[in-house]
Protein backbone atom coordinates (compact mmCIF):
# COMPACT_ATOMS: atom_id res chain seq x y z
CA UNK A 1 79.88 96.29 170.85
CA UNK A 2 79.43 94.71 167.48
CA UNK A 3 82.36 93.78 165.56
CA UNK A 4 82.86 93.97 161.99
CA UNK A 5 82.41 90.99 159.81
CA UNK A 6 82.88 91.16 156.41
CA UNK A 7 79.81 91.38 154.06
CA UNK A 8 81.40 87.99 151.97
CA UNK A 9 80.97 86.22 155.51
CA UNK A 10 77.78 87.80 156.64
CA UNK A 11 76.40 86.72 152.64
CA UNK A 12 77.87 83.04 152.79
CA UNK A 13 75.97 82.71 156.70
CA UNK A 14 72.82 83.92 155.45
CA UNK A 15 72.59 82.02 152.19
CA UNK A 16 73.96 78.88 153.42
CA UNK A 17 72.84 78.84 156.64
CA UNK A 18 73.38 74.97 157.48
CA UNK A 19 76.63 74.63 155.94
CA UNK A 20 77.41 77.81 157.98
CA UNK A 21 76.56 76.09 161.23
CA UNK A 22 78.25 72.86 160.42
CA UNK A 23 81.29 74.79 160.09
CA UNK A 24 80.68 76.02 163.11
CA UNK A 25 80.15 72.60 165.16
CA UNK A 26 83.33 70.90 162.88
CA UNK A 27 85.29 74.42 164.62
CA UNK A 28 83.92 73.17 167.98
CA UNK A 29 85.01 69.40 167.48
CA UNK A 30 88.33 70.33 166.27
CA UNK A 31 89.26 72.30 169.35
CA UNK A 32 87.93 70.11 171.78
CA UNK A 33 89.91 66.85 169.58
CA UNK A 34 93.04 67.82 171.93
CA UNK A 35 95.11 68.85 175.08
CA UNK A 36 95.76 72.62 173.68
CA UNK A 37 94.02 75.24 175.87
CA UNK A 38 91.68 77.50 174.14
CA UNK A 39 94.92 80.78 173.71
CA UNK A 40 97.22 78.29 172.60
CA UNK A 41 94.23 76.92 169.99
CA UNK A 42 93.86 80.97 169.22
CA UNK A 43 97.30 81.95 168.62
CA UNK A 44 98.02 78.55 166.59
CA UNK A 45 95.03 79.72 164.37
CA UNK A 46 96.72 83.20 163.88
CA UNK A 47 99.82 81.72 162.68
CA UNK A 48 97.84 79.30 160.12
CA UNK A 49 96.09 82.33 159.01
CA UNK A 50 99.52 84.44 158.61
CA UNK A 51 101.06 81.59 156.73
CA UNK A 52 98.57 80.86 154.37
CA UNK A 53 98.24 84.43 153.32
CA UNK A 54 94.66 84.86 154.28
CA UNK A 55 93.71 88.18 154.90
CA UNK A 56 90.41 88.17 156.41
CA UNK A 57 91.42 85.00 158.68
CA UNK A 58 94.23 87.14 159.70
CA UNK A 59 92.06 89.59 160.91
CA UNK A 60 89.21 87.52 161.68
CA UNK A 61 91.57 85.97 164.44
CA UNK A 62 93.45 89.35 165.79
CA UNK A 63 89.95 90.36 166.57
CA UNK A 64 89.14 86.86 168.33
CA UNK A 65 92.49 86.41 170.14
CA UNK A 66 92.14 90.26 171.12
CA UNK A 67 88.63 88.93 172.89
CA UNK A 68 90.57 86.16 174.23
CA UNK A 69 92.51 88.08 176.49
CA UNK A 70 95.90 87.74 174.29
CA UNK A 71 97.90 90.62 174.75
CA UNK A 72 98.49 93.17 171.40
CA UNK A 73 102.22 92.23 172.15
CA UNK A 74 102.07 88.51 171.84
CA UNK A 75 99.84 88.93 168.11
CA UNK A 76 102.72 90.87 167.28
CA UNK A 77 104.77 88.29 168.15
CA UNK A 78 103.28 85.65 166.20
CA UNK A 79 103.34 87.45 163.48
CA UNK A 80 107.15 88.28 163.70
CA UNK A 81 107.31 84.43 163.97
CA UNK A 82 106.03 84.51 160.65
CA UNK A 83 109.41 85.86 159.09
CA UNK A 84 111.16 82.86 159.04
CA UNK A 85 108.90 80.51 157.96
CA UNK A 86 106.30 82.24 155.50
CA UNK A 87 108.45 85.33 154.97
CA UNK A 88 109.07 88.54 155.53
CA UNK A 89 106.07 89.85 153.19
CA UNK A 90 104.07 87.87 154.86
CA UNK A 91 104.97 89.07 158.46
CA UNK A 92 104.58 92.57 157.23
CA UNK A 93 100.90 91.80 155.67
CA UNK A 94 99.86 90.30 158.97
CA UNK A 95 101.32 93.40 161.08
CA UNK A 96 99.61 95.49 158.83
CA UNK A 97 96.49 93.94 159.73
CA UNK A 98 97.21 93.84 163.35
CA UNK A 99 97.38 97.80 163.60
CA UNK A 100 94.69 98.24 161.46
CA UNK A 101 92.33 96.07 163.14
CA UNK A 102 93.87 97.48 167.01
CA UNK A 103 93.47 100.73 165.17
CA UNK A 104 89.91 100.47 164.07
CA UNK A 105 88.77 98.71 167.63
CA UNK A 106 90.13 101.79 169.01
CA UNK A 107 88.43 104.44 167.03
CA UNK A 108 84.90 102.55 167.45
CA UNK A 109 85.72 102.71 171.51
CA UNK A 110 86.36 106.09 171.82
């Protein structure tokens, strides 16, 4: 099944499509830099995503930690996390985006 990715990404990949890839590799050579496994690597990304307020990123990695394996439960979590150290608007932004994105994958299943 195709996922949704967001016509600002899919525009940015196909217009700059070596500074898209580079990303890419830099992505690949930060995660393999160090010991954490590649959930741990997901779930930190989440919580960088929830604390810096960025939307898409939020979503971006529900839908990759989803693919991961990580349980709708433990997003949750890590977005309650988010309460005491970005706030409580914050955790309720990223929750938002967790059922909407659990919501949509759903609807596109069935």
């Amino acid at each position: 099944m195709q996922e949704y990715l967001p016509e600002p990404y899919t525009t940015f990949r196909d217009r700059y499509p070596q500074v898209a890839d580079a990303t890419d590799d830099l992505g690949r050579q930060v995660g393999d830099a160090g010991p954490l496994s590649d959930r741990e690597q997901r779930l930190a990304k989440l919580g960088v995503a929830i604390g810096a307020l960025a939307e898409g990123a939020v979503r971006a990695n529900v839908r990759k930690s989803l693919d991961a394996g990580i349980t709708i439960d433990e997003i949750r979590q890590v977005a309650l996390l988010a309460i005491t150290t970005a706030g409580f608007p914050a955790a309720i932004a990223a929750m938002t985006c967790v059922d909407e994105v659990v919501t949509a994958r759903a609807e596109r299943a069935s």
